[in-house]
Each structure stands twice: as C-alpha cells, then as structure tokens.
PDB file of N, CA and C in Angstrom:
ATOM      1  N   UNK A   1      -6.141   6.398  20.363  1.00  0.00           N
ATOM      2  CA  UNK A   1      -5.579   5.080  20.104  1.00  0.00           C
ATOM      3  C   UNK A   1      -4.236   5.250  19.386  1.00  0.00           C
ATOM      4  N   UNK A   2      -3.146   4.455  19.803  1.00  0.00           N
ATOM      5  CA  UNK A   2      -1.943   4.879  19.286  1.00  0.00           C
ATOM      6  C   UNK A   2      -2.105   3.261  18.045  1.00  0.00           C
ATOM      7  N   UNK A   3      -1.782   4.018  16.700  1.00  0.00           N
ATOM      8  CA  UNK A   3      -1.911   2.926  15.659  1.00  0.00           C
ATOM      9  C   UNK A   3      -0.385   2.094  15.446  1.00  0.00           C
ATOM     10  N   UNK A   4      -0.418   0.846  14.777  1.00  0.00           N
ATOM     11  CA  UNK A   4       0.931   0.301  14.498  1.00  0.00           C
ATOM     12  C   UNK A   4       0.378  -0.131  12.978  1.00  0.00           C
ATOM     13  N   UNK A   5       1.744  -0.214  12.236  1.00  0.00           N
ATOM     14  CA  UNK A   5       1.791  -0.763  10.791  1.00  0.00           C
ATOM     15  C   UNK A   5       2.380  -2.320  10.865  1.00  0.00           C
ATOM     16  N   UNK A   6       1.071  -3.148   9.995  1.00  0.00           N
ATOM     17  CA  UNK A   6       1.735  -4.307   9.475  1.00  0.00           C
ATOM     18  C   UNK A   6       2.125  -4.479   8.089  1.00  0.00           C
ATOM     19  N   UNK A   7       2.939  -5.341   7.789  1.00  0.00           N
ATOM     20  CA  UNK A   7       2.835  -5.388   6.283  1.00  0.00           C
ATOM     21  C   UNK A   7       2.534  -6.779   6.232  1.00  0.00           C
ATOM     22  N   UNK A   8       1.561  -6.830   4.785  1.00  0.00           N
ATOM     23  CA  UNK A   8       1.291  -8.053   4.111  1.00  0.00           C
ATOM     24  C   UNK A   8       2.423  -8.851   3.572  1.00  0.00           C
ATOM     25  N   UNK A   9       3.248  -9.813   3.653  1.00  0.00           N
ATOM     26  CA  UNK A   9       4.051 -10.961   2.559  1.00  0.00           C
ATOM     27  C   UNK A   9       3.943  -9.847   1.235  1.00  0.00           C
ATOM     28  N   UNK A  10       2.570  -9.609   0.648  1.00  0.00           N
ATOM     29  CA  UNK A  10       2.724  -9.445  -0.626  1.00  0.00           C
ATOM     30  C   UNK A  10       2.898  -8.669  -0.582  1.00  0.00           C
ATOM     31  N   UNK A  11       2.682  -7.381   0.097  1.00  0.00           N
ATOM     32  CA  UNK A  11       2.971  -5.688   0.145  1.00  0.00           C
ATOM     33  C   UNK A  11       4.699  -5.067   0.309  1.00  0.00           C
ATOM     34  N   UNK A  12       4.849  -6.440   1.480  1.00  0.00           N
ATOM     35  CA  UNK A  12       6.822  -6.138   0.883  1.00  0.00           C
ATOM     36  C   UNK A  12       7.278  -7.019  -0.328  1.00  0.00           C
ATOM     37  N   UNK A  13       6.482  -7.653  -1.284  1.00  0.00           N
ATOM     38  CA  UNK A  13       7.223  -8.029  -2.419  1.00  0.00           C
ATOM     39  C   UNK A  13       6.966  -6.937  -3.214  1.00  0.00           C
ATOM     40  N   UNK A  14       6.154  -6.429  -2.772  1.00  0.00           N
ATOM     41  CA  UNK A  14       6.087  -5.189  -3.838  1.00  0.00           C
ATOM     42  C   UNK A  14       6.506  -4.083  -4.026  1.00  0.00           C
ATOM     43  N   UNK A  15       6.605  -3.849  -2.491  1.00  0.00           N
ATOM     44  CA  UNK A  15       7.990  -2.989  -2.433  1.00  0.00           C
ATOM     45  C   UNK A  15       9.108  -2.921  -2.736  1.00  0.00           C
ATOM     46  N   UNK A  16       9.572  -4.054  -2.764  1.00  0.00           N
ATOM     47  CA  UNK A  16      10.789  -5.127  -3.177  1.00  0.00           C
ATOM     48  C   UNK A  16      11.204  -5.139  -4.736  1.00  0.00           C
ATOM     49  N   UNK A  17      10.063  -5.248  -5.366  1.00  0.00           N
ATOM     50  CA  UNK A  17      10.059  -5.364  -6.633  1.00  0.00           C
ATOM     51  C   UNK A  17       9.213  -3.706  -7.691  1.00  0.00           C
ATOM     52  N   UNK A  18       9.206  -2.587  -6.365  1.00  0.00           N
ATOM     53  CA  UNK A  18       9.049  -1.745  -7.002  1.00  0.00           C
ATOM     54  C   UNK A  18      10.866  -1.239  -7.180  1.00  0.00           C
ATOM     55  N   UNK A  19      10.934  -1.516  -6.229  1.00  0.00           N
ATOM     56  CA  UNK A  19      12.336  -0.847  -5.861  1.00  0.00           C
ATOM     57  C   UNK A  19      13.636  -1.439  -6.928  1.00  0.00           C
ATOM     58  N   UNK A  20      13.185  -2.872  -7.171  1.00  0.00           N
ATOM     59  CA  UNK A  20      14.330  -3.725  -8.552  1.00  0.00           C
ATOM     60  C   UNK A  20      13.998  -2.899  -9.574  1.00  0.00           C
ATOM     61  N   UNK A  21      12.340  -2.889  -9.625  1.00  0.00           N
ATOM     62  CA  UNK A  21      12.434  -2.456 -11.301  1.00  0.00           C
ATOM     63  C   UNK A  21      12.980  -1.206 -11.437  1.00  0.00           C
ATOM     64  N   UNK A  22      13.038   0.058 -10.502  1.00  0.00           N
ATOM     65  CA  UNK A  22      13.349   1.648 -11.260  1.00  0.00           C
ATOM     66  C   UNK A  22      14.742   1.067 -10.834  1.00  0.00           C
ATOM     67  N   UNK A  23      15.370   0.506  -9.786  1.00  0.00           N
ATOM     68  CA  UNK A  23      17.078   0.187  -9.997  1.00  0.00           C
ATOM     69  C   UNK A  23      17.626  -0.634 -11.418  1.00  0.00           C
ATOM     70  N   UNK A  24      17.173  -2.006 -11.239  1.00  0.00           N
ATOM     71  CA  UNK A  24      17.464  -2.539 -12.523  1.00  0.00           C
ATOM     72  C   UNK A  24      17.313  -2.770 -14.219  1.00  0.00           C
ATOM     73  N   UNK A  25      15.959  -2.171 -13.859  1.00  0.00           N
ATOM     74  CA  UNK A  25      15.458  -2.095 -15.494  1.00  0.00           C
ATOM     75  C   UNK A  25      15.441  -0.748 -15.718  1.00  0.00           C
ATOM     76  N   UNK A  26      15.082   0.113 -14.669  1.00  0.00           N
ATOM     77  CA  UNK A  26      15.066   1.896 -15.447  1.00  0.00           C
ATOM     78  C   UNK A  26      16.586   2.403 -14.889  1.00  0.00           C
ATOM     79  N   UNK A  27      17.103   1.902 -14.142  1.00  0.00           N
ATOM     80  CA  UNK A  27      18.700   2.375 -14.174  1.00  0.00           C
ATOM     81  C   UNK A  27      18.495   3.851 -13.283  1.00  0.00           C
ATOM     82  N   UNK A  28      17.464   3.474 -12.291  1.00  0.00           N
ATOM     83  CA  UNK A  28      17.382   4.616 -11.602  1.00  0.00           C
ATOM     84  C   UNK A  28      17.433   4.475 -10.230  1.00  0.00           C
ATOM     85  N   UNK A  29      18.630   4.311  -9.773  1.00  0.00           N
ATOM     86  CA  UNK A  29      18.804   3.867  -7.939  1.00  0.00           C
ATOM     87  C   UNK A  29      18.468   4.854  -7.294  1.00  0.00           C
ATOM     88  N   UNK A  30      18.604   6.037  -7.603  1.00  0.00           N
ATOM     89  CA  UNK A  30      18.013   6.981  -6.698  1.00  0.00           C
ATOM     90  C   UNK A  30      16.747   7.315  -6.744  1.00  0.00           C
ATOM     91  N   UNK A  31      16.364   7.141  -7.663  1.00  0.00           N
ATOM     92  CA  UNK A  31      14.754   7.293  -7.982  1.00  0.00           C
ATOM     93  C   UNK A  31      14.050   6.401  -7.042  1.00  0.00           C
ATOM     94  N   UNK A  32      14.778   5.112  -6.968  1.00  0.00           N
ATOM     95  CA  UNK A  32      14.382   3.612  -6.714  1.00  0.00           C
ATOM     96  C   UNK A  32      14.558   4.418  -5.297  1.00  0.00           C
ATOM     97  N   UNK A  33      15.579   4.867  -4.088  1.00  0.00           N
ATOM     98  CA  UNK A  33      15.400   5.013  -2.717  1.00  0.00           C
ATOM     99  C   UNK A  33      14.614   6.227  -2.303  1.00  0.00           C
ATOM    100  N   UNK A  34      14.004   7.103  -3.860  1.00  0.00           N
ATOM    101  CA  UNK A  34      13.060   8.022  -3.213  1.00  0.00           C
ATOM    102  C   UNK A  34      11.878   7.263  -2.901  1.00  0.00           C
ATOM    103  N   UNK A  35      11.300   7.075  -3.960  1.00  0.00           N
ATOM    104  CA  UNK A  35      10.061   6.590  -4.074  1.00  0.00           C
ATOM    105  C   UNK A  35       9.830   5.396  -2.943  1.00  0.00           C
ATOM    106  N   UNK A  36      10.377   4.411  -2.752  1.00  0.00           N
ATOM    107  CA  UNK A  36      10.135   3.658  -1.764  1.00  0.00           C
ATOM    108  C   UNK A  36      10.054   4.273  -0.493  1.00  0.00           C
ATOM    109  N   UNK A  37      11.162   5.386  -0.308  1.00  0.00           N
ATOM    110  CA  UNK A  37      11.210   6.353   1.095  1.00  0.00           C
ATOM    111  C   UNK A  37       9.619   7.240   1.474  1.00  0.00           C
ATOM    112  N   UNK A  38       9.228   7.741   0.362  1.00  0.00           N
ATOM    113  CA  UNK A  38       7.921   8.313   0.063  1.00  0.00           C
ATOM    114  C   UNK A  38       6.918   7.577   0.797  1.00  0.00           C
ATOM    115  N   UNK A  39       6.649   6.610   0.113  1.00  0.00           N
ATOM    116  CA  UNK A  39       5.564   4.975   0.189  1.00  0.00           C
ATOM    117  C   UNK A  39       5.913   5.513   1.630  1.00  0.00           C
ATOM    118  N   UNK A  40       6.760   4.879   2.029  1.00  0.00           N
ATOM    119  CA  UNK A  40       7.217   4.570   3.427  1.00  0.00           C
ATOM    120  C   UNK A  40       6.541   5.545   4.488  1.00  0.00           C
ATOM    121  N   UNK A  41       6.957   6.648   3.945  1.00  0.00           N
ATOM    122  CA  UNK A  41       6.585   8.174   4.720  1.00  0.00           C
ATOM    123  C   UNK A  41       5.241   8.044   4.696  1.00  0.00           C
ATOM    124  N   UNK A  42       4.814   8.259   3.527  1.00  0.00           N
ATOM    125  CA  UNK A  42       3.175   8.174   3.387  1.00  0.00           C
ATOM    126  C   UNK A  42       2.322   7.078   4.182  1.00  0.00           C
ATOM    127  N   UNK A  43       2.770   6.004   3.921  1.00  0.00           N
ATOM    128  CA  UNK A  43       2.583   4.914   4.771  1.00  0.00           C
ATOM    129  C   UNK A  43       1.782   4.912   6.334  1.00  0.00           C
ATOM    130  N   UNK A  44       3.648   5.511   6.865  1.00  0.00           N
ATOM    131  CA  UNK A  44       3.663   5.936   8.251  1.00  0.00           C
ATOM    132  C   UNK A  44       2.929   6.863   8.875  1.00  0.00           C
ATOM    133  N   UNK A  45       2.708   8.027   8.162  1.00  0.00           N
ATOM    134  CA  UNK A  45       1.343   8.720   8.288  1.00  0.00           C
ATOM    135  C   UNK A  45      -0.216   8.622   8.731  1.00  0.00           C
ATOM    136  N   UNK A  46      -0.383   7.015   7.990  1.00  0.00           N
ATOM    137  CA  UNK A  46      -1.863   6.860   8.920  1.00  0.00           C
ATOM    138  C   UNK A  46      -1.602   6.644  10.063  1.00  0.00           C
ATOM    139  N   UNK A  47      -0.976   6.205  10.678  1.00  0.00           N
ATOM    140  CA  UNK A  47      -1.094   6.199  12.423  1.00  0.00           C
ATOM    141  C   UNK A  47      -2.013   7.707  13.214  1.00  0.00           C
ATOM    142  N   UNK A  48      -1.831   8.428  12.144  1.00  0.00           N
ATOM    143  CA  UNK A  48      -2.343   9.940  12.685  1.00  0.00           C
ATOM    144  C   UNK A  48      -4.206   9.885  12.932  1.00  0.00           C
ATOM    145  N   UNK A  49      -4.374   9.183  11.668  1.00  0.00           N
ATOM    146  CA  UNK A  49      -5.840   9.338  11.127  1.00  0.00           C
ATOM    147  C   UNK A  49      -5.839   8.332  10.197  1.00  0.00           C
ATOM    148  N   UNK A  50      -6.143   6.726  10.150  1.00  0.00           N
ATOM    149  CA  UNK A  50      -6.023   6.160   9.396  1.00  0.00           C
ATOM    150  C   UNK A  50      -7.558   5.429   8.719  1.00  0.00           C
ATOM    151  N   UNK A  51      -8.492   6.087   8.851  1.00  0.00           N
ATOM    152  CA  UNK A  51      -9.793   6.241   7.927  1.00  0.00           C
ATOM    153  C   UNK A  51      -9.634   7.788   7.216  1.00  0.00           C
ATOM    154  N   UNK A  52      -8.701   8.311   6.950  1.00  0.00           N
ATOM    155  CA  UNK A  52      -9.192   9.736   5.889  1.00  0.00           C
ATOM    156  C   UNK A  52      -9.088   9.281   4.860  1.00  0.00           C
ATOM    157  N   UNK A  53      -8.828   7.899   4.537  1.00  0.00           N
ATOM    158  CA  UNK A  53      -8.817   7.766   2.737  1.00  0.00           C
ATOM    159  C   UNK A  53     -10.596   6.584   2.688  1.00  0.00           C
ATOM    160  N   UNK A  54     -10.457   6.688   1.605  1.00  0.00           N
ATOM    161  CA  UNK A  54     -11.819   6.068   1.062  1.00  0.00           C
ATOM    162  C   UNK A  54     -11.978   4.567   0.451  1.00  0.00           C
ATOM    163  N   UNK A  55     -12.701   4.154   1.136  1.00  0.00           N
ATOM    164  CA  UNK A  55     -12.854   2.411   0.357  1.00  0.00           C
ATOM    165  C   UNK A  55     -12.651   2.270  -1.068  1.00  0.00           C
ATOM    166  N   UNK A  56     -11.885   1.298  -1.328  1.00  0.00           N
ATOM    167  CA  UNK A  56     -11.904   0.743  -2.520  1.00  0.00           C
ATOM    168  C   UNK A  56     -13.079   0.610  -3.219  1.00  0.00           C
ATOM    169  N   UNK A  57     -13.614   1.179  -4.311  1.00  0.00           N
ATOM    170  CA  UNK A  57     -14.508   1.374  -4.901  1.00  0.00           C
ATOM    171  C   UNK A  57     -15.344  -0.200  -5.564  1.00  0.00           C
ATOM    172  N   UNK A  58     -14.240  -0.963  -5.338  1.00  0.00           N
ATOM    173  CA  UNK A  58     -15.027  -2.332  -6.048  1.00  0.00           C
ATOM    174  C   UNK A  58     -15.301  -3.161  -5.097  1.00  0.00           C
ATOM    175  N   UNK A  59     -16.198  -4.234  -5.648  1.00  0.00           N
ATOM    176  CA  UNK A  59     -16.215  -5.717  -4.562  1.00  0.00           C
ATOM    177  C   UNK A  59     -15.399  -6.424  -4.971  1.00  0.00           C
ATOM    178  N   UNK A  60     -14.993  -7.278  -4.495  1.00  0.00           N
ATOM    179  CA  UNK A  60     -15.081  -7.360  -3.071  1.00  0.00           C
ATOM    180  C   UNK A  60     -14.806  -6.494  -2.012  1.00  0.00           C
ATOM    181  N   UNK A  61     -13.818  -5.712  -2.513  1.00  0.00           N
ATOM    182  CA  UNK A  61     -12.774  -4.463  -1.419  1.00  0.00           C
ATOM    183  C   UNK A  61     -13.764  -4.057  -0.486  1.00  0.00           C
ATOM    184  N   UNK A  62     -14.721  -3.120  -1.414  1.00  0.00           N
ATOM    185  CA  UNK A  62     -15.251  -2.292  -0.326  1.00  0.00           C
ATOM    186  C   UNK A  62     -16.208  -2.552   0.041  1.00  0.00           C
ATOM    187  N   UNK A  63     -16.778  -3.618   0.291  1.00  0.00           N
ATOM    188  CA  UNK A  63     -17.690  -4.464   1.619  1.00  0.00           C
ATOM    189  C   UNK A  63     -16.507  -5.588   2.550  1.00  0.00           C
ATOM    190  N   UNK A  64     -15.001  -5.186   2.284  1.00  0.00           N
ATOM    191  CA  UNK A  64     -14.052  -5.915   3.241  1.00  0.00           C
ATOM    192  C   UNK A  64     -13.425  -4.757   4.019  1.00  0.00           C
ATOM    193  N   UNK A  65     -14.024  -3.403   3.175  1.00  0.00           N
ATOM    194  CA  UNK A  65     -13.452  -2.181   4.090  1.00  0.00           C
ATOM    195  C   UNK A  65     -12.305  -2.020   3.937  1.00  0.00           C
ATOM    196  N   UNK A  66     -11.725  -2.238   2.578  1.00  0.00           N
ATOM    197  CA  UNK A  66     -10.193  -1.745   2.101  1.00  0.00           C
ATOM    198  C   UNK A  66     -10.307  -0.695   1.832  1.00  0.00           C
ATOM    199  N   UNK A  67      -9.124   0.166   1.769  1.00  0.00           N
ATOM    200  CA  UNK A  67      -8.865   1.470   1.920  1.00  0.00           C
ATOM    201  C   UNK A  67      -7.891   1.724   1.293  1.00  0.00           C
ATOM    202  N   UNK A  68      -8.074   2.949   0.444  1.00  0.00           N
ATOM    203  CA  UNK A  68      -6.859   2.824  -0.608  1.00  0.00           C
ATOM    204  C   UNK A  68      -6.317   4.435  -0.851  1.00  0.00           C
ATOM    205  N   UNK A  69      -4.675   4.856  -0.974  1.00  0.00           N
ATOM    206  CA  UNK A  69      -4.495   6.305  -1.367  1.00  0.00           C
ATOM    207  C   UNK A  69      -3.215   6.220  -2.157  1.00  0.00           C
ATOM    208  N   UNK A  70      -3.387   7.228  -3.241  1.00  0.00           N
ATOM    209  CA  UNK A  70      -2.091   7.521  -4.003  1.00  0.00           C
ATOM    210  C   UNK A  70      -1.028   8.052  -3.295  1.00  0.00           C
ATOM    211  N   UNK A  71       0.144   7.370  -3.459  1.00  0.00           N
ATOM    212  CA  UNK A  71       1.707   8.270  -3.976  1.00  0.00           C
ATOM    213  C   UNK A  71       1.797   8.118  -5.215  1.00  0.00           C
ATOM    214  N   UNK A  72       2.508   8.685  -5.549  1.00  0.00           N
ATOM    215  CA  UNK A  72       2.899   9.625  -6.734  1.00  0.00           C
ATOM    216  C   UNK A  72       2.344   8.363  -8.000  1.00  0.00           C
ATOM    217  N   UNK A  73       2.799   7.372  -8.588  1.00  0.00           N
ATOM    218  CA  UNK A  73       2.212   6.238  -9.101  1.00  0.00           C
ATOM    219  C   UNK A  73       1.241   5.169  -8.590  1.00  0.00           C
ATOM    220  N   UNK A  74       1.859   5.203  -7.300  1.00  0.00           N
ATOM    221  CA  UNK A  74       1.293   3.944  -7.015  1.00  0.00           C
ATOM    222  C   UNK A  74       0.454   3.784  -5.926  1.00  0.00           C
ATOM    223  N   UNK A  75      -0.568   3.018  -5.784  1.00  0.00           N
ATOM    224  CA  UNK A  75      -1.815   2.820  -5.135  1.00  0.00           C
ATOM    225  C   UNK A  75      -1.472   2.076  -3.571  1.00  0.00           C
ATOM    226  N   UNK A  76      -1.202   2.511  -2.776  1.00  0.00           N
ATOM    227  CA  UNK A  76      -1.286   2.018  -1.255  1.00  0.00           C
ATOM    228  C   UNK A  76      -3.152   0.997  -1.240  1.00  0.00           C
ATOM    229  N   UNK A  77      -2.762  -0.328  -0.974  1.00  0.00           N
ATOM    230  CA  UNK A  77      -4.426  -0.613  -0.598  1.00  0.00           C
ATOM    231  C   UNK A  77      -4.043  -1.328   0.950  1.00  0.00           C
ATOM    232  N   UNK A  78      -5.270  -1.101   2.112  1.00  0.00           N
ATOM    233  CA  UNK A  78      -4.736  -0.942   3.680  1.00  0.00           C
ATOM    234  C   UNK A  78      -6.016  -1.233   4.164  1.00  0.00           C
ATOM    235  N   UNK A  79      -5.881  -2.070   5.297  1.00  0.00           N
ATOM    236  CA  UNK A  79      -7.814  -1.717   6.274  1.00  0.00           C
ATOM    237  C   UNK A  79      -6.825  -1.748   7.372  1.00  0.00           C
ATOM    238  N   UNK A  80      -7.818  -0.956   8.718  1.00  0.00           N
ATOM    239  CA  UNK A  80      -7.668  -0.895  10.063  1.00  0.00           C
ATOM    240  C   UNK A  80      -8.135  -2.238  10.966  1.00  0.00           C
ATOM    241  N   UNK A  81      -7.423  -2.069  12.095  1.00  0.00           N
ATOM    242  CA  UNK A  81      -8.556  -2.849  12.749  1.00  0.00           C
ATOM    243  C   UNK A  81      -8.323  -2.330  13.665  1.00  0.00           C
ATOM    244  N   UNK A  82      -9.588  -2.008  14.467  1.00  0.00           N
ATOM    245  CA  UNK A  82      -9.879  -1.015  15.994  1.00  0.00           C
ATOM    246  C   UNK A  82      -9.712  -1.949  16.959  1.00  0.00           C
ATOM    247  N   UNK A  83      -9.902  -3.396  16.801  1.00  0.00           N
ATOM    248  CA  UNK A  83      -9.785  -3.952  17.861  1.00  0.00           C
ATOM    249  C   UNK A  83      -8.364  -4.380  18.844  1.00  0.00           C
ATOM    250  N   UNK A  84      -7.170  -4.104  17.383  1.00  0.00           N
ATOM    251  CA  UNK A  84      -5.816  -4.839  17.685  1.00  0.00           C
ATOM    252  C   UNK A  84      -5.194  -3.219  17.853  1.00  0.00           C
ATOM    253  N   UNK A  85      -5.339  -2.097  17.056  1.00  0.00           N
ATOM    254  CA  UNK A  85      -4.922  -0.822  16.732  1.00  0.00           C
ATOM    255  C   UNK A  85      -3.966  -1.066  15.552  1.00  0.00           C
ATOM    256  N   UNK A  86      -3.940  -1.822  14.554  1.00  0.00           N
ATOM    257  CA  UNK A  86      -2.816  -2.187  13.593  1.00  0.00           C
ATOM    258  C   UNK A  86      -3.787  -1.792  11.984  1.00  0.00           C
ATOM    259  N   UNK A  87      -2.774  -1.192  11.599  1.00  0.00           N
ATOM    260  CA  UNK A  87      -3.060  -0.583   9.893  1.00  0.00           C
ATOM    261  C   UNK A  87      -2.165  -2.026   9.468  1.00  0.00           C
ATOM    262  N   UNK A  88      -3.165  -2.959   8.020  1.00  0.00           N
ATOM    263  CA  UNK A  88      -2.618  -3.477   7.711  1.00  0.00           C
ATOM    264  C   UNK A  88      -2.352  -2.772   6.156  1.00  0.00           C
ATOM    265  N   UNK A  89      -1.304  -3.077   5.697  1.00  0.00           N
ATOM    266  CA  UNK A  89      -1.051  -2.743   4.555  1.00  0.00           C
ATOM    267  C   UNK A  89      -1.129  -4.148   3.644  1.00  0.00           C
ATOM    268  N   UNK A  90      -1.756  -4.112   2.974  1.00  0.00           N
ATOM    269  CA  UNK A  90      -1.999  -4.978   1.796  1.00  0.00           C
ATOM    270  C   UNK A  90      -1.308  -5.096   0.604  1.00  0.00           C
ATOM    271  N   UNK A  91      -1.630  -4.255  -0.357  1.00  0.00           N
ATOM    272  CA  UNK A  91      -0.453  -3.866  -1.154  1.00  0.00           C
ATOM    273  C   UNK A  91       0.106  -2.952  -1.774  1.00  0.00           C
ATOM    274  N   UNK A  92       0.860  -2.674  -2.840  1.00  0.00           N
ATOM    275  CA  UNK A  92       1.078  -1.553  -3.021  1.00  0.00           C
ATOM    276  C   UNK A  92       1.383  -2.024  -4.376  1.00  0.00           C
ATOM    277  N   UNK A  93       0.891  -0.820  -5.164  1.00  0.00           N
ATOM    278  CA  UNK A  93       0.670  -1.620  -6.529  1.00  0.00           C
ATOM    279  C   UNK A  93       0.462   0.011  -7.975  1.00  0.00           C
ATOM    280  N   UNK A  94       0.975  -0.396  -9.025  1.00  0.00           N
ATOM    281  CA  UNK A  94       1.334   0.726  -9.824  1.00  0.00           C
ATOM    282  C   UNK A  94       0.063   0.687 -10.188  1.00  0.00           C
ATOM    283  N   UNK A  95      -0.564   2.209 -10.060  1.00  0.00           N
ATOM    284  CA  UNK A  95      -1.703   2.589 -10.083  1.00  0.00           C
ATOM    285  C   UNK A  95      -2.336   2.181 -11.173  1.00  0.00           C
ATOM    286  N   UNK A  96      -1.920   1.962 -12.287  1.00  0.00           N
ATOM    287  CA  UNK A  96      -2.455   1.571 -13.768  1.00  0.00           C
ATOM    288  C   UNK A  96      -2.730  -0.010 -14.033  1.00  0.00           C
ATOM    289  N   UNK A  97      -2.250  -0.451 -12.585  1.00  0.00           N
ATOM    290  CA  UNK A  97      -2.513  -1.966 -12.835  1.00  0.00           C
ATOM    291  C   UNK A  97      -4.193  -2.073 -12.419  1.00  0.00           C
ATOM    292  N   UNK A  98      -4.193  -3.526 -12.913  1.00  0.00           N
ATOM    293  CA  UNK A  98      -5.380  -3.933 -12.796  1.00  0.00           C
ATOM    294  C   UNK A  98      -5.418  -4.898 -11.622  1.00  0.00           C
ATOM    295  N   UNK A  99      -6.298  -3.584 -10.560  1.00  0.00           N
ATOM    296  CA  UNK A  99      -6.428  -4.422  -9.182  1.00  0.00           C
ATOM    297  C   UNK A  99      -7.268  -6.074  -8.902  1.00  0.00           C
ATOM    298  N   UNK A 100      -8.136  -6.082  -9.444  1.00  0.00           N
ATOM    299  CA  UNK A 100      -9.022  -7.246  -9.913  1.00  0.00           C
ATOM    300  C   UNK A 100      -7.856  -8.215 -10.059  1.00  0.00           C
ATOM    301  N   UNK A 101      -7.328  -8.059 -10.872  1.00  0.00           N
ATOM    302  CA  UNK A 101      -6.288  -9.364 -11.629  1.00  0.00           C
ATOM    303  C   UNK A 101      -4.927  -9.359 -10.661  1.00  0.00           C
ATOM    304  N   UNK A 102      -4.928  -8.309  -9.883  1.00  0.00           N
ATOM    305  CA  UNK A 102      -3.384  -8.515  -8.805  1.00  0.00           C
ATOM    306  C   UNK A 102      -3.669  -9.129  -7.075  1.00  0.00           C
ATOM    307  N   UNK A 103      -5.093  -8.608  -7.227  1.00  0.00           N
ATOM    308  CA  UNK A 103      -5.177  -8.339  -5.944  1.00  0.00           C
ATOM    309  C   UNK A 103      -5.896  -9.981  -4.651  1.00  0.00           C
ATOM    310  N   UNK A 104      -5.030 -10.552  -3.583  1.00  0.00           N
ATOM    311  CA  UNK A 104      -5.693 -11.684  -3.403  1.00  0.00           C
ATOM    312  C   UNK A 104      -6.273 -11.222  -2.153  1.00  0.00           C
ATOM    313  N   UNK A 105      -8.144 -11.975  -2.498  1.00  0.00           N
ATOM    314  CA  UNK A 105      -8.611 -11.454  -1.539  1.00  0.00           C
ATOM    315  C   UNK A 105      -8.124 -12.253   0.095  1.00  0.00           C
ATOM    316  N   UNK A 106      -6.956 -13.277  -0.021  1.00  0.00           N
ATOM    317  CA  UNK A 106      -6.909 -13.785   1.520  1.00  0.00           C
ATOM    318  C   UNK A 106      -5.788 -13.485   2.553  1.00  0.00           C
ATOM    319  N   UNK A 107      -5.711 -12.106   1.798  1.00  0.00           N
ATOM    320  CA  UNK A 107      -5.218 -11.152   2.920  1.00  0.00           C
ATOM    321  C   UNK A 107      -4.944 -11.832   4.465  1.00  0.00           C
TER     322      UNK A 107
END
C-alpha cells in the first residue's frame, strides 16, 4: 500500500508555533528550520511502515488507536487508516506537555 500524509488544522499550528517560538522568543532561526525539517523528515518516514510506533498509552488515545513517536523534544501523535491509505497527523506537541490538557479528541 503506498501511504499519504495528512495534517490536522492543529498539527500545522503547531508546527507553526513550534517554529515562532525557537525563532522569536529563543532567537534561534536556525535551530527553528532544523527542527521543523527533522519533524518533517521523521514525519515522512511512516509511509514506509506506519504502525512501528506504539499507541498512546492513555484513554481515550489508545482505544482511538493513536500512535505516537519522539523527535528530539517533541511528541508526533498520528493514526492510520487502511481504508483511505492516509497517515493522519494529529499533533505535534513538546514532549513535557500535558497531553490530556492539549489534546482534542475531535480530530
């Protein structure tokens, strides 16, 4: 099955707003076009094999079959669907946050 990537509304604000904060508040633009490039890369990668990462450990997630893997900070959360072939990406979110309190389940 050849896979495609969607993104969630909220998964490019977060990209969006990972990318302001290391430009504007940490004064780090290059930092800011690695790390998003990374995400990106990493991202693009499940098309290969996009069940090798492991359900989200909480409920609701993982009886909705979210799927979640680190880059370097921050938490990629993603489900498949076999029927369309599309990885959705959900969000992407600094690993230390509190998924519970960020996360909406109406994906």
């Amino acid at each position: 099955m050849i896979w495609h990537i969607e993104y969630s509304a909220k998964a490019k604000e977060d990209l969006s707003n990972i990318a302001d904060y290391l430009t504007y508040v940490l004064f780090t633009p290059d930092s800011a076009r690695k790390i998003v490039s990374t995400i990106l890369g990493e991202i693009e990668a499940l098309t290969f094999m996009p069940s090798k990462f492991s359900y989200y450990p909480h409920e609701p997630w993982y009886s909705q079959h979210i799927r979640f893997f680190p880059v370097k900070k921050y938490n990629v959360l993603y489900y498949e669907d076999e029927s369309t072939g599309i990885i959705n990406i959900v969000r992407i979110m600094y690993a230390s946050r509190d998924v519970a309190a960020q996360f909406d389940e109406s994906f």
